[in-house]
C-alpha atoms as a PDB file:
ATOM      1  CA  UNK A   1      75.469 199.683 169.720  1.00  0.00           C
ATOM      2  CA  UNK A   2      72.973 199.557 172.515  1.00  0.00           C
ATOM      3  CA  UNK A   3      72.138 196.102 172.122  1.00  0.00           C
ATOM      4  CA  UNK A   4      75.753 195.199 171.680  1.00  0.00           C
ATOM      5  CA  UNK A   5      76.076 197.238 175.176  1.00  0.00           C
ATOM      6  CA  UNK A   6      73.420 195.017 176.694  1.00  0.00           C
ATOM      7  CA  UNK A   7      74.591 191.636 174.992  1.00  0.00           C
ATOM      8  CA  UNK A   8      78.365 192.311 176.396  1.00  0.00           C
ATOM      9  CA  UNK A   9      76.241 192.853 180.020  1.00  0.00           C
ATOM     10  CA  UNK A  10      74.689 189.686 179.933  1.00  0.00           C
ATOM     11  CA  UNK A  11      77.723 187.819 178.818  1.00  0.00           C
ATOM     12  CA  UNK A  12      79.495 189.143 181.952  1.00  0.00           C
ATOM     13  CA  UNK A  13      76.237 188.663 184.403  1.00  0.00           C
ATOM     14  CA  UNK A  14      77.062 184.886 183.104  1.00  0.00           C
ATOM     15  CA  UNK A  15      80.704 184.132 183.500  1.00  0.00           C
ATOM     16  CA  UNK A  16      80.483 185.906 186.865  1.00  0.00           C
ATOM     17  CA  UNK A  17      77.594 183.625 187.547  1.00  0.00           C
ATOM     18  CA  UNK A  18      79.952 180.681 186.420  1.00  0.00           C
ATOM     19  CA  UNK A  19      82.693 182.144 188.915  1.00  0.00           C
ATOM     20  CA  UNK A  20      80.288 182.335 191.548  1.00  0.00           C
ATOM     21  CA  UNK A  21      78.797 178.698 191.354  1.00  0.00           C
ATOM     22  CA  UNK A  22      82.002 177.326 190.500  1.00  0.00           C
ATOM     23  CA  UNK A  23      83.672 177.669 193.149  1.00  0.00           C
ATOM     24  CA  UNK A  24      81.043 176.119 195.366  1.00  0.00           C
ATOM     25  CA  UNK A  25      81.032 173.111 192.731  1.00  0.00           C
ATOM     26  CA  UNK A  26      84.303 172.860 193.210  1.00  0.00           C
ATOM     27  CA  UNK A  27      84.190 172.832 197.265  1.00  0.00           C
ATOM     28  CA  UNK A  28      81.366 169.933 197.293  1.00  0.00           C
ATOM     29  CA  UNK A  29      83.098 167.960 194.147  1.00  0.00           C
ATOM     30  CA  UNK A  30      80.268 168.232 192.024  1.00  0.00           C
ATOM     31  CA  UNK A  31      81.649 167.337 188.786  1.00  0.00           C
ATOM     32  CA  UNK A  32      78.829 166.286 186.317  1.00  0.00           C
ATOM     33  CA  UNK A  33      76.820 170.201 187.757  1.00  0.00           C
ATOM     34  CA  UNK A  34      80.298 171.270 186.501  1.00  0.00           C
ATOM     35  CA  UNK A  35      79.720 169.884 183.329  1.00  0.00           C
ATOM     36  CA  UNK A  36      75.805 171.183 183.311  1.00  0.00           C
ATOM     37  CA  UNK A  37      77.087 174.499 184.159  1.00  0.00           C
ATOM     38  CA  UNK A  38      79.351 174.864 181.071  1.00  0.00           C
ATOM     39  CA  UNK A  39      76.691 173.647 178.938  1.00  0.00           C
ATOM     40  CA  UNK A  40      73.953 176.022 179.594  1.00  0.00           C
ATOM     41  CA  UNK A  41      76.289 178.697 179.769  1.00  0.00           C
ATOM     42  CA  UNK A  42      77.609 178.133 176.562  1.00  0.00           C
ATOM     43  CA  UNK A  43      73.854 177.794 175.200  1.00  0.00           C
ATOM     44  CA  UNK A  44      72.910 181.077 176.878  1.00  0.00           C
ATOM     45  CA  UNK A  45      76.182 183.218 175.529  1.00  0.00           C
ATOM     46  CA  UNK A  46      75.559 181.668 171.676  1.00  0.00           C
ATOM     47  CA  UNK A  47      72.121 182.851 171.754  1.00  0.00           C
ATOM     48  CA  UNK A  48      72.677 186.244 173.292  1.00  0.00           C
ATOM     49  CA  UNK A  49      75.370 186.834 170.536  1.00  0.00           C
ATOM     50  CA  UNK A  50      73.474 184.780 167.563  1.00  0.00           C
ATOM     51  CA  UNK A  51      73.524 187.719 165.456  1.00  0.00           C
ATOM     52  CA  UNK A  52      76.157 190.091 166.395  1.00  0.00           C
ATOM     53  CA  UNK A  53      79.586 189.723 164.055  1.00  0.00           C
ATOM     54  CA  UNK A  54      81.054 186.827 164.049  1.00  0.00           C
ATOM     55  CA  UNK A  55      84.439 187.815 165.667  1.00  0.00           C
ATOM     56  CA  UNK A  56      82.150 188.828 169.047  1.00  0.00           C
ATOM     57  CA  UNK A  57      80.388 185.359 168.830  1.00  0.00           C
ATOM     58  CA  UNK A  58      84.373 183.530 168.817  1.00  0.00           C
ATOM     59  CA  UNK A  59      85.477 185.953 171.948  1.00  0.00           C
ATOM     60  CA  UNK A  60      82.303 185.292 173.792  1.00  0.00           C
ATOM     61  CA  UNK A  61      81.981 181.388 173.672  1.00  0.00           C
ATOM     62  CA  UNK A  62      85.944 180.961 173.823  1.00  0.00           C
ATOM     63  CA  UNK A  63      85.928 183.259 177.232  1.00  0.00           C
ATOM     64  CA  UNK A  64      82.871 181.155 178.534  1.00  0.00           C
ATOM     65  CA  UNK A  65      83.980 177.904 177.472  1.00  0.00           C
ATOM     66  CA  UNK A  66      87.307 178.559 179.527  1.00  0.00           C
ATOM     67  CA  UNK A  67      85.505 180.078 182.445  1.00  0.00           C
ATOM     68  CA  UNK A  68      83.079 177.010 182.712  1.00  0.00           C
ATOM     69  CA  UNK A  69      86.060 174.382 181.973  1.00  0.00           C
ATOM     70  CA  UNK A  70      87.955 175.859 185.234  1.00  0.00           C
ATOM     71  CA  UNK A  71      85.317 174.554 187.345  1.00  0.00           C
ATOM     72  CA  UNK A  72      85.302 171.208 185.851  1.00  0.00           C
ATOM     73  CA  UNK A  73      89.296 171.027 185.782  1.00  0.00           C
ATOM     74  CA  UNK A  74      89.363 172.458 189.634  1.00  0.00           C
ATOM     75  CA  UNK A  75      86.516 170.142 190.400  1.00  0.00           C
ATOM     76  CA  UNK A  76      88.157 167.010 189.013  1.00  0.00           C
ATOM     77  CA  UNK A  77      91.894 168.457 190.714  1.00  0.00           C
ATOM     78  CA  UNK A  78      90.321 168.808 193.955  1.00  0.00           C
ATOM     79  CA  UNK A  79      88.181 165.855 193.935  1.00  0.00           C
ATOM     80  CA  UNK A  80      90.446 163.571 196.407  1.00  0.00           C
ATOM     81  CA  UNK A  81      92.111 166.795 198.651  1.00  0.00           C
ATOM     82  CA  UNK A  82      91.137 169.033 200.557  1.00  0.00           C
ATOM     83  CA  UNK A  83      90.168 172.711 198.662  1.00  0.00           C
ATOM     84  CA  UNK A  84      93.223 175.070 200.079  1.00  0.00           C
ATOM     85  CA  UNK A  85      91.904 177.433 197.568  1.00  0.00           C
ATOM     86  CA  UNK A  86      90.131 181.039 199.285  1.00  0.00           C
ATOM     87  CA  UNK A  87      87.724 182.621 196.962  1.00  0.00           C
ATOM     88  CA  UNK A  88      89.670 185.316 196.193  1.00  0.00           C
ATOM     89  CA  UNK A  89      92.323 182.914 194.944  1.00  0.00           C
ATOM     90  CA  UNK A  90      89.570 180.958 193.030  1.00  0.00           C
ATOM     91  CA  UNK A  91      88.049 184.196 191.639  1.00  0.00           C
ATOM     92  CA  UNK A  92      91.821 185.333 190.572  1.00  0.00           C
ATOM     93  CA  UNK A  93      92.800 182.349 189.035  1.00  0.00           C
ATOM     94  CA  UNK A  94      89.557 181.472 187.097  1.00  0.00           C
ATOM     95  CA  UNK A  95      89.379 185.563 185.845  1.00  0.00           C
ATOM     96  CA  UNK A  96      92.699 186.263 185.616  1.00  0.00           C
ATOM     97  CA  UNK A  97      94.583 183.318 183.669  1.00  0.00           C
ATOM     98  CA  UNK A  98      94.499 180.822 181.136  1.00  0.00           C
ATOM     99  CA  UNK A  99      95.910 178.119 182.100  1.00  0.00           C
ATOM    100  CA  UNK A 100      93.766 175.237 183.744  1.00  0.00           C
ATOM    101  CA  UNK A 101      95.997 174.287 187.026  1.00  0.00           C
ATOM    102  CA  UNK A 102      94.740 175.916 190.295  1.00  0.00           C
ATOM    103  CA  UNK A 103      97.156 175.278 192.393  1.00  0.00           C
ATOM    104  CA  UNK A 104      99.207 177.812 191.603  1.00  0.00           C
ATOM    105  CA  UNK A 105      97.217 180.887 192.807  1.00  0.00           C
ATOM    106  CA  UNK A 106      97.419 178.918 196.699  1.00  0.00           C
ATOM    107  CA  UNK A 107     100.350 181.090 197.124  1.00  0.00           C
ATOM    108  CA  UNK A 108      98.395 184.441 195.302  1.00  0.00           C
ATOM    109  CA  UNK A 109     100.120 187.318 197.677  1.00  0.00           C
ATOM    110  CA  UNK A 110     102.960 185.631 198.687  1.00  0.00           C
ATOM    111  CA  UNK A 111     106.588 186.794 197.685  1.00  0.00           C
ATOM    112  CA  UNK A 112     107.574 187.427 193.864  1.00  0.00           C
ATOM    113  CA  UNK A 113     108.932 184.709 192.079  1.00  0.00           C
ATOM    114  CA  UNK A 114     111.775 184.528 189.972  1.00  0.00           C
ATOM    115  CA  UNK A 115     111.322 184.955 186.380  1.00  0.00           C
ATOM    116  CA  UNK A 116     108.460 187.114 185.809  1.00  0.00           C
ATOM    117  CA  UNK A 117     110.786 189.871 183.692  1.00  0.00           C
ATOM    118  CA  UNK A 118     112.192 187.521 181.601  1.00  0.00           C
ATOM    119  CA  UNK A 119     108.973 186.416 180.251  1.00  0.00           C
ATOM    120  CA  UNK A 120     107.150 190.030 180.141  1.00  0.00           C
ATOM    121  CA  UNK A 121     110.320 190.516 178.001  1.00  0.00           C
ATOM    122  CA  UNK A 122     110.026 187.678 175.796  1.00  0.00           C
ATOM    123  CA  UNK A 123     106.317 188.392 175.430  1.00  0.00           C
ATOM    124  CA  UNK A 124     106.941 192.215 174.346  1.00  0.00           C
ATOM    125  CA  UNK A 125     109.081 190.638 171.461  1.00  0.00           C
ATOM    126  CA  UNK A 126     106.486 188.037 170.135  1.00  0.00           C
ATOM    127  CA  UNK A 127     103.720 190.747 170.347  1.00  0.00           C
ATOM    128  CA  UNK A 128     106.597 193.070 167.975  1.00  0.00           C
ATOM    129  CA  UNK A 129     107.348 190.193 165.831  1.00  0.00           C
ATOM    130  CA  UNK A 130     103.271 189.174 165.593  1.00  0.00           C
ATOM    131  CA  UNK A 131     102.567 192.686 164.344  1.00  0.00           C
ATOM    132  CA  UNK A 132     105.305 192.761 162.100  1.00  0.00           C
ATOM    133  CA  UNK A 133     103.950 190.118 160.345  1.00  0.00           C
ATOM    134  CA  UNK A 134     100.471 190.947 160.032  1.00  0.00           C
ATOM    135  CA  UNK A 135     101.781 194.588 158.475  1.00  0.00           C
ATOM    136  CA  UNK A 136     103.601 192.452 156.169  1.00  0.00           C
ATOM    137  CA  UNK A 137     100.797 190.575 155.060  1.00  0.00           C
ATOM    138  CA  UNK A 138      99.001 193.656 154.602  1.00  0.00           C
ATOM    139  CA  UNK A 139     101.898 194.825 152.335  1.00  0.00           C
ATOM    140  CA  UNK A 140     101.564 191.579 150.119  1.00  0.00           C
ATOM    141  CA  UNK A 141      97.759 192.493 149.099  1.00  0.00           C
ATOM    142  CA  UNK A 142      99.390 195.425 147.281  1.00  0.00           C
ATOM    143  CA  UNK A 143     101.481 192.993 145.418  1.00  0.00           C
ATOM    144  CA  UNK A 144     100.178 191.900 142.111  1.00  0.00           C
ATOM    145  CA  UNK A 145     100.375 188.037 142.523  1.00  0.00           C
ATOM    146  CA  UNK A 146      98.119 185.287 141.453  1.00  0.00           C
ATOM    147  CA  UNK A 147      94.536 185.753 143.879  1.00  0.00           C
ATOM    148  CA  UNK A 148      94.968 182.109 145.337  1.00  0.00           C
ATOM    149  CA  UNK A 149      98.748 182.788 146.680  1.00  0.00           C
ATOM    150  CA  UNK A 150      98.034 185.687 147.472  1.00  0.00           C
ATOM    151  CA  UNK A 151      95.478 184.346 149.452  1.00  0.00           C
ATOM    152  CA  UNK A 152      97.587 181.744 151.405  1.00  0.00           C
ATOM    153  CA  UNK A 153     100.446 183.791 151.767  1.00  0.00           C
ATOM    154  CA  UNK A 154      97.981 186.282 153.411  1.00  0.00           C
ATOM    155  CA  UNK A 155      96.338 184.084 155.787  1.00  0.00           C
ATOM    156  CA  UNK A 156      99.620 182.107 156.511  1.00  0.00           C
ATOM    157  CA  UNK A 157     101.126 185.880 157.701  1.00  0.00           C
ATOM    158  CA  UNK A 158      98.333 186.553 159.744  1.00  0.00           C
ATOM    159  CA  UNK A 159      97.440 183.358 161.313  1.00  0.00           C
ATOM    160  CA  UNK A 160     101.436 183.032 162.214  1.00  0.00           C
ATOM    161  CA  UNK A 161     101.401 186.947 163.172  1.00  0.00           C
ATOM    162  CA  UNK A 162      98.095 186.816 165.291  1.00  0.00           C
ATOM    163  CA  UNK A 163      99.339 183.596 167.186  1.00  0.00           C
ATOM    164  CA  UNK A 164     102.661 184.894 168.130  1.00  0.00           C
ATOM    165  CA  UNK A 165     100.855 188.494 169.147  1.00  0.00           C
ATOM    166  CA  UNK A 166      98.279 186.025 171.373  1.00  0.00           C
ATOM    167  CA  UNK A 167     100.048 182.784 172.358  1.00  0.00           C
ATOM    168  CA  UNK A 168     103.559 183.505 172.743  1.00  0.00           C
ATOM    169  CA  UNK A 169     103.056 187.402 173.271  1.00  0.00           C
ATOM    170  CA  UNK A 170     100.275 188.346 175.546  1.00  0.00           C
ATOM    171  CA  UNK A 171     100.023 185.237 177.264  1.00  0.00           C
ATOM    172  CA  UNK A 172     103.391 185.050 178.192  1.00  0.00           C
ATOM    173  CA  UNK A 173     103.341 188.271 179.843  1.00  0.00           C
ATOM    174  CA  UNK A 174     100.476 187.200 181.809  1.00  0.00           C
ATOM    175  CA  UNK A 175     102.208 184.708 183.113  1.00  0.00           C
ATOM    176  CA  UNK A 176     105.447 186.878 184.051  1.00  0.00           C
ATOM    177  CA  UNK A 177     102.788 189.089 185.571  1.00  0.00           C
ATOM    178  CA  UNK A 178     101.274 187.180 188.068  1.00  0.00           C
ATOM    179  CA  UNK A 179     105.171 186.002 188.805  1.00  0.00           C
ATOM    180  CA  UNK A 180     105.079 189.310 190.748  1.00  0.00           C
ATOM    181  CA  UNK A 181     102.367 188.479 193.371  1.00  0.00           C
ATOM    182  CA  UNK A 182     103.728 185.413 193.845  1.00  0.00           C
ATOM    183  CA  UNK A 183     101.886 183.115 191.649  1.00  0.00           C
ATOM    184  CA  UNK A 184     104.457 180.308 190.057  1.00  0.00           C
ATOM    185  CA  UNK A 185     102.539 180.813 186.347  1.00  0.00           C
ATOM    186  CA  UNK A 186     104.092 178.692 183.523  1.00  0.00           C
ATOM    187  CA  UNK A 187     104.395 179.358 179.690  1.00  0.00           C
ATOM    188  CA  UNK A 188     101.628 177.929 177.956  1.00  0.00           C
ATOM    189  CA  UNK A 189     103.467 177.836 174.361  1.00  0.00           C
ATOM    190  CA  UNK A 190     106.662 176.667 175.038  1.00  0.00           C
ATOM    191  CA  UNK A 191     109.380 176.036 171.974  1.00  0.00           C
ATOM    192  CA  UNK A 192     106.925 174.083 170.035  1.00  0.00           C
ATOM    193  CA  UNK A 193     109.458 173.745 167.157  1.00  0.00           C
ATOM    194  CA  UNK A 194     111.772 171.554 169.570  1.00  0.00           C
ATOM    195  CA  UNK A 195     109.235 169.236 169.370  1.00  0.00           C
ATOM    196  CA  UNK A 196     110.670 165.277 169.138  1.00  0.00           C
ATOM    197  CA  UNK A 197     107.521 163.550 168.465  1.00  0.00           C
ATOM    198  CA  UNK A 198     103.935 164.656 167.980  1.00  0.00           C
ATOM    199  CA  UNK A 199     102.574 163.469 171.741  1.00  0.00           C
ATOM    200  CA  UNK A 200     105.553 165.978 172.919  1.00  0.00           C
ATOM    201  CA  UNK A 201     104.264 168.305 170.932  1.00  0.00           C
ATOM    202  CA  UNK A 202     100.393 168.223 172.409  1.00  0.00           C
ATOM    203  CA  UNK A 203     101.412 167.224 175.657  1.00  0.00           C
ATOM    204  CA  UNK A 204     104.615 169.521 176.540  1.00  0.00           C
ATOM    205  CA  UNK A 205     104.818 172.061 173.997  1.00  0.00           C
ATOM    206  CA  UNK A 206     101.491 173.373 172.648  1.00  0.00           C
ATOM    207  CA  UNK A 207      98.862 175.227 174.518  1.00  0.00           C
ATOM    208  CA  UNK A 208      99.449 173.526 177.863  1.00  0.00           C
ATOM    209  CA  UNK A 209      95.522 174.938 179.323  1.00  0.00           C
ATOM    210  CA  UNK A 210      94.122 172.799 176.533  1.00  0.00           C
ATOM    211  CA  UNK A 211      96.557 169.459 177.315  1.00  0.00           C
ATOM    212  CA  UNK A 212      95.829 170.471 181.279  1.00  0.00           C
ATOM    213  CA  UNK A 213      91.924 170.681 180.277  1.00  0.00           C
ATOM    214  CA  UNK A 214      91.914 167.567 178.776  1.00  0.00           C
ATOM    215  CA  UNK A 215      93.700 165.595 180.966  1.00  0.00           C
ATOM    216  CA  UNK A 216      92.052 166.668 183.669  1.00  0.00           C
ATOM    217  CA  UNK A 217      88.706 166.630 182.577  1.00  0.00           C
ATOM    218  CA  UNK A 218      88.500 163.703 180.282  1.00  0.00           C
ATOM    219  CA  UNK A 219      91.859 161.398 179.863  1.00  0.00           C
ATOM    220  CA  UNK A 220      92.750 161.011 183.779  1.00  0.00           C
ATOM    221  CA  UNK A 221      88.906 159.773 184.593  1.00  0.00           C
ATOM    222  CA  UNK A 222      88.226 157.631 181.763  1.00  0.00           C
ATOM    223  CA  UNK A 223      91.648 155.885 181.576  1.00  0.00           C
ATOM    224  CA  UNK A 224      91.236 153.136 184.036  1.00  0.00           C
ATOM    225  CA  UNK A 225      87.660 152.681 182.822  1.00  0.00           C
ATOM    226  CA  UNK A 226      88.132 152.229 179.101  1.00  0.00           C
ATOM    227  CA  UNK A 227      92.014 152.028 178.737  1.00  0.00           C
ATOM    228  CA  UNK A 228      94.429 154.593 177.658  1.00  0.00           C
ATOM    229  CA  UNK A 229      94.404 154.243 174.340  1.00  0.00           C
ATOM    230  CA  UNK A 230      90.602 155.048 174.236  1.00  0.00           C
ATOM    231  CA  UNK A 231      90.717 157.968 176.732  1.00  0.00           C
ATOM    232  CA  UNK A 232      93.180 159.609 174.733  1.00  0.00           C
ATOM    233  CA  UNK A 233      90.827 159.661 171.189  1.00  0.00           C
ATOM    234  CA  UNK A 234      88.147 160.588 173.354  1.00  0.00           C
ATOM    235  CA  UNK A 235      90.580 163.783 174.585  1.00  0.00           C
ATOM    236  CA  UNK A 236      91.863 164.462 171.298  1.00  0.00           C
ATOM    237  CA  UNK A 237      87.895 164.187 170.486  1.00  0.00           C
ATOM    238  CA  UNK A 238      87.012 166.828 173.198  1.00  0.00           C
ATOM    239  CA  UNK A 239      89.405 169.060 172.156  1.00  0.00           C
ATOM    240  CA  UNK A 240      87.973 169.124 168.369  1.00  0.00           C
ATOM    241  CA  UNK A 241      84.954 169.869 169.827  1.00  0.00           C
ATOM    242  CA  UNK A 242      86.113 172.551 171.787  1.00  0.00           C
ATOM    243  CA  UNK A 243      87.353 173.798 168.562  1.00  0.00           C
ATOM    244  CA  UNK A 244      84.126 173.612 166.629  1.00  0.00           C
ATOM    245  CA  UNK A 245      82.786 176.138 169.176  1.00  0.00           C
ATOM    246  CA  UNK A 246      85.594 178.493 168.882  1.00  0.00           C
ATOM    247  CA  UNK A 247      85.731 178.116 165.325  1.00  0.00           C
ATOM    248  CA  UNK A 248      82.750 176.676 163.472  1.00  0.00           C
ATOM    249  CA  UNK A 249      79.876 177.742 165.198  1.00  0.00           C
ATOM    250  CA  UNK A 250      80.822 181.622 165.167  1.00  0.00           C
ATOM    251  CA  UNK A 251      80.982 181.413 161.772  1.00  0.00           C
ATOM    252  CA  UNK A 252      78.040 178.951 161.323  1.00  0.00           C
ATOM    253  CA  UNK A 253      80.575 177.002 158.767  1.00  0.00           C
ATOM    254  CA  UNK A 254      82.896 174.322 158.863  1.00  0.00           C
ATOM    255  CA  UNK A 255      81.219 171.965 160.864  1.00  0.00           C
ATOM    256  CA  UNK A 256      83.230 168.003 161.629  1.00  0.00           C
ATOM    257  CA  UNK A 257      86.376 169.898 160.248  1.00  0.00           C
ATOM    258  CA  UNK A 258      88.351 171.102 163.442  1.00  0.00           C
ATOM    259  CA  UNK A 259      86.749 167.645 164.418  1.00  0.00           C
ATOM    260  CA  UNK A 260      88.550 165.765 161.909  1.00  0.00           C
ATOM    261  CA  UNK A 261      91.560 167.592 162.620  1.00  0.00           C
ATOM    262  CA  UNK A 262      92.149 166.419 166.088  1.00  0.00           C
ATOM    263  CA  UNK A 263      91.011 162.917 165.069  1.00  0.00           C
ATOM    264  CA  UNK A 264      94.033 162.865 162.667  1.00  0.00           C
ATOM    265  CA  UNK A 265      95.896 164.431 165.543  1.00  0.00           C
ATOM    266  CA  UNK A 266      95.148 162.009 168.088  1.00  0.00           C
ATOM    267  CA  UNK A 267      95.674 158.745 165.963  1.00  0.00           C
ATOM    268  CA  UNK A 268      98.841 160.056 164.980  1.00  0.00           C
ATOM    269  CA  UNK A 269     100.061 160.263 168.607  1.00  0.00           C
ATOM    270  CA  UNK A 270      98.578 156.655 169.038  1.00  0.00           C
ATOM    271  CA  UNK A 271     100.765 155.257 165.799  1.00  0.00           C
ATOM    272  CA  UNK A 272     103.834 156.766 167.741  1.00  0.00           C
ATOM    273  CA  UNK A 273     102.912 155.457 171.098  1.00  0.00           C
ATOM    274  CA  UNK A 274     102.317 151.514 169.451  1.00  0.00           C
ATOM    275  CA  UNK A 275     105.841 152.535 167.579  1.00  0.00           C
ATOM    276  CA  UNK A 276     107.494 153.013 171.119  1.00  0.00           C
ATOM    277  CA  UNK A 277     105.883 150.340 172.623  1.00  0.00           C
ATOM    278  CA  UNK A 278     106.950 147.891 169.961  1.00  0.00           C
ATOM    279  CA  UNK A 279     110.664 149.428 170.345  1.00  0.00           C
ATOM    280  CA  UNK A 280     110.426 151.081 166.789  1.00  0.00           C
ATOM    281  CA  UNK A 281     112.672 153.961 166.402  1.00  0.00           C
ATOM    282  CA  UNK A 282     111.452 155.819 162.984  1.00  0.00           C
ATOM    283  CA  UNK A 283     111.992 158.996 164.212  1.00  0.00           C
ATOM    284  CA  UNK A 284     116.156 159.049 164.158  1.00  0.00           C
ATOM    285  CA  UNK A 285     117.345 162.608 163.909  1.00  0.00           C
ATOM    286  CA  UNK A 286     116.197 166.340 164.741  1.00  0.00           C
ATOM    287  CA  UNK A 287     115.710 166.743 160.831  1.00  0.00           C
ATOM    288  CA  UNK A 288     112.907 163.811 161.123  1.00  0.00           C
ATOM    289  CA  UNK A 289     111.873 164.675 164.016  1.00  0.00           C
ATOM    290  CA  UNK A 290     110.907 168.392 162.878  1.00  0.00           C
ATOM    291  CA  UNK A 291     109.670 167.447 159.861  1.00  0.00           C
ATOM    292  CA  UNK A 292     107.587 164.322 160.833  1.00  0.00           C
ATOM    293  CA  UNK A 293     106.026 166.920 163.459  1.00  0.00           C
ATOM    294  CA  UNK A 294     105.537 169.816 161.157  1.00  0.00           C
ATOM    295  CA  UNK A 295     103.755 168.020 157.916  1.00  0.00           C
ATOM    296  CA  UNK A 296     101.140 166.700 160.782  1.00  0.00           C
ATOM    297  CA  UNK A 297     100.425 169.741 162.460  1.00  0.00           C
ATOM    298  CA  UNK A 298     100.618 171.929 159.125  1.00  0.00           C
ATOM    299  CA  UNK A 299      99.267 169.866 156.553  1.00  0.00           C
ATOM    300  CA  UNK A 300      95.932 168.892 157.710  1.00  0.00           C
ATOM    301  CA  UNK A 301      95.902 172.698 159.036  1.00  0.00           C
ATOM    302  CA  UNK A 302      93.112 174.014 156.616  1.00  0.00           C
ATOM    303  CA  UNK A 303      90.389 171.890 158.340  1.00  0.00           C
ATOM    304  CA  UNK A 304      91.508 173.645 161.599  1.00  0.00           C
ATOM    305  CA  UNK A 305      91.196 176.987 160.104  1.00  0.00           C
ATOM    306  CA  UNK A 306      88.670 176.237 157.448  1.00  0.00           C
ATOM    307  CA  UNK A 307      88.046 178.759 154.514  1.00  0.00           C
ATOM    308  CA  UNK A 308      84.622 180.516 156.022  1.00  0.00           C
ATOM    309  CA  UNK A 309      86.530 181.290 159.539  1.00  0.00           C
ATOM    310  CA  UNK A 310      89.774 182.634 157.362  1.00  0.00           C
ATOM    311  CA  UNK A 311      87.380 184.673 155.501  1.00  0.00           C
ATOM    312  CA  UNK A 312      84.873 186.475 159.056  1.00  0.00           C
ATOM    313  CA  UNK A 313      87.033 186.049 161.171  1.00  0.00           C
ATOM    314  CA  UNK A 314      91.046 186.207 160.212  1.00  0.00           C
ATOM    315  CA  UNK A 315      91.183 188.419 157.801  1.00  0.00           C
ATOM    316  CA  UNK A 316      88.509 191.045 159.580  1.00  0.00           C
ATOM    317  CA  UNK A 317      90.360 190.736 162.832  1.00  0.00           C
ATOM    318  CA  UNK A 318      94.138 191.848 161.538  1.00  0.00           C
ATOM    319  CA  UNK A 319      92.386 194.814 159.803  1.00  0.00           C
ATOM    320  CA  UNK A 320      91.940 193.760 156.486  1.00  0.00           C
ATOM    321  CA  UNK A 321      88.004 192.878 156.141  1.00  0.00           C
ATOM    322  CA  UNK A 322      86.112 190.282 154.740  1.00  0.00           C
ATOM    323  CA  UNK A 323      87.782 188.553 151.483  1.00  0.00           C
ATOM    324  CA  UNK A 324      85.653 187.597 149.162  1.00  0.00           C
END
């Protein structure tokens, strides 16, 4: 526990360190120290946590790995204005919130903005409906079904329950919360099952910090360089990496698969973008819409959330231990 104690010390002496030079990075546009930064920080928090549970080692890099990517996304946002950011607005918005857009938090302090009930609301309901689900998939281990459905229904309850509890539940009251000091915060989930096309889906839908981190950091400063078409792999590239560290190393498993996963991703949204640009309609209807969307982001779903991280990670966290 002590060494935990002093682990957990470190980690923060780091990401406050982050913070700290960040914000100077940001005010002298030093992009590629940005991306130094985020490396050795990530190097230093894996090898603090190398062998405490696996669940600490996910928080810990994930919570870096967002820290460090707010200077490089501030950094690159900043890079042809002038920084109207204060510190304290810097500090907030980097500590304090997931998504990847600064500008925001320029009016932290100002007067309350509209909407900020509605989604505390709407994220009190997700976190309700995320927890129902994970008691029901508690419930189903007493059931006396066949080991490998049990096993998928399982995970499928619990990856679904902890998602809504985390993307749709807490984050959204986040963002009504900062509504209240006057910070114009955004849903970061929004209706992904409205989804026309796949690029909707990544782009407009689904975890808008990672679309706004990529973008930012990788699509918008490599387009006119090596094309669109090549800057948006390499994104969809970055993002799989991303994902190994959030998923793959804290588990020390897995490895290429979250890789692969936003490789399929990514020339999927290319196959619809040559289909538009050759004025090919396949996609006619909501019903092929939905379904076109859903086998692409469900299907290939077990390299995402590969077997090992299902097992330390997913299971332990809803309450249910290790399966074996």
């Amino acid at each position: 526990m002590k060494t935990l104690l002093l682990h957990i010390i470190y980690f923060v002496g780091i990401n406050l360190l982050v913070l700290l030079l960040g914000y100077e990075l940001v005010k002298r546009k030093m992009v590629f120290a940005g991306w130094m930064l985020m490396i050795i920080a990530i190097l230093a928090v894996y090898f603090i946590f190398l062998h405490d549970h696996p669940i600490i080692r996910m928080l810990s890099i994930i919570a870096t790995t967002f820290s460090a990517m707010k200077v490089i996304a501030a950094t690159e946002s900043y890079k042809t204005k002038p920084l109207t950011l204060t510190f304290k607005q810097w500090f907030t918005f980097a500590g304090g919130w997931a998504g990847m857009r600064a500008e925001p938090f320029e009016k932290l302090g100002s007067v309350p903005v509209p909407g900020g009930w509605a989604m505390v609301r709407m994220g009190i309901t997700r976190v309700l409906a995320g927890l129902i689900l994970i008691f029901i998939g508690h419930k189903l281990l007493l059931l006396n079904l066949d080991k490998e459905l049990t096993y998928i229904l399982v995970s499928g309850c619990l990856l679904v329950g902890l998602s809504l509890i985390l993307h749709f539940g807490m984050l959204s009251i986040s963002a009504g919360m900062w509504h209240f000091s006057g910070v114009n915060t955004y849903l970061l989930f929004r209706q992904p099952v409205k989804a026309s096309s796949l690029t909707e889906f990544w782009s407009k839908r689904w975890n808008i910090a990672f679309s706004e981190m990529t973008s930012v950091a990788i699509f918008r400063p490599l387009k006119n360089k090596i094309g669109s078409a090549a800057a948006l792999m390499l994104a969809f590239m970055f993002s799989g990496l991303l994902h190994e560290l959030a998923l793959s190393v804290p588990v020390n498993s897995g490895y290429g698969l979250p890789l692969l996963y936003f490789i399929i991703q990514g020339s999927v949204v290319l196959f619809e973008k040559l289909m538009i640009s050759r004025k090919i309609r396949f996609l006619q209807n909501k019903i092929t819409e939905t379904t076109w969307v859903l086998f692409w982001v469900v299907v290939p779903m077990p390299l995402l959330f590969h077997a090992e991280f299902i097992k330390h990670i997913v299971w332990p966290l809803a309450g249910l231990g290790p399966i074996h």
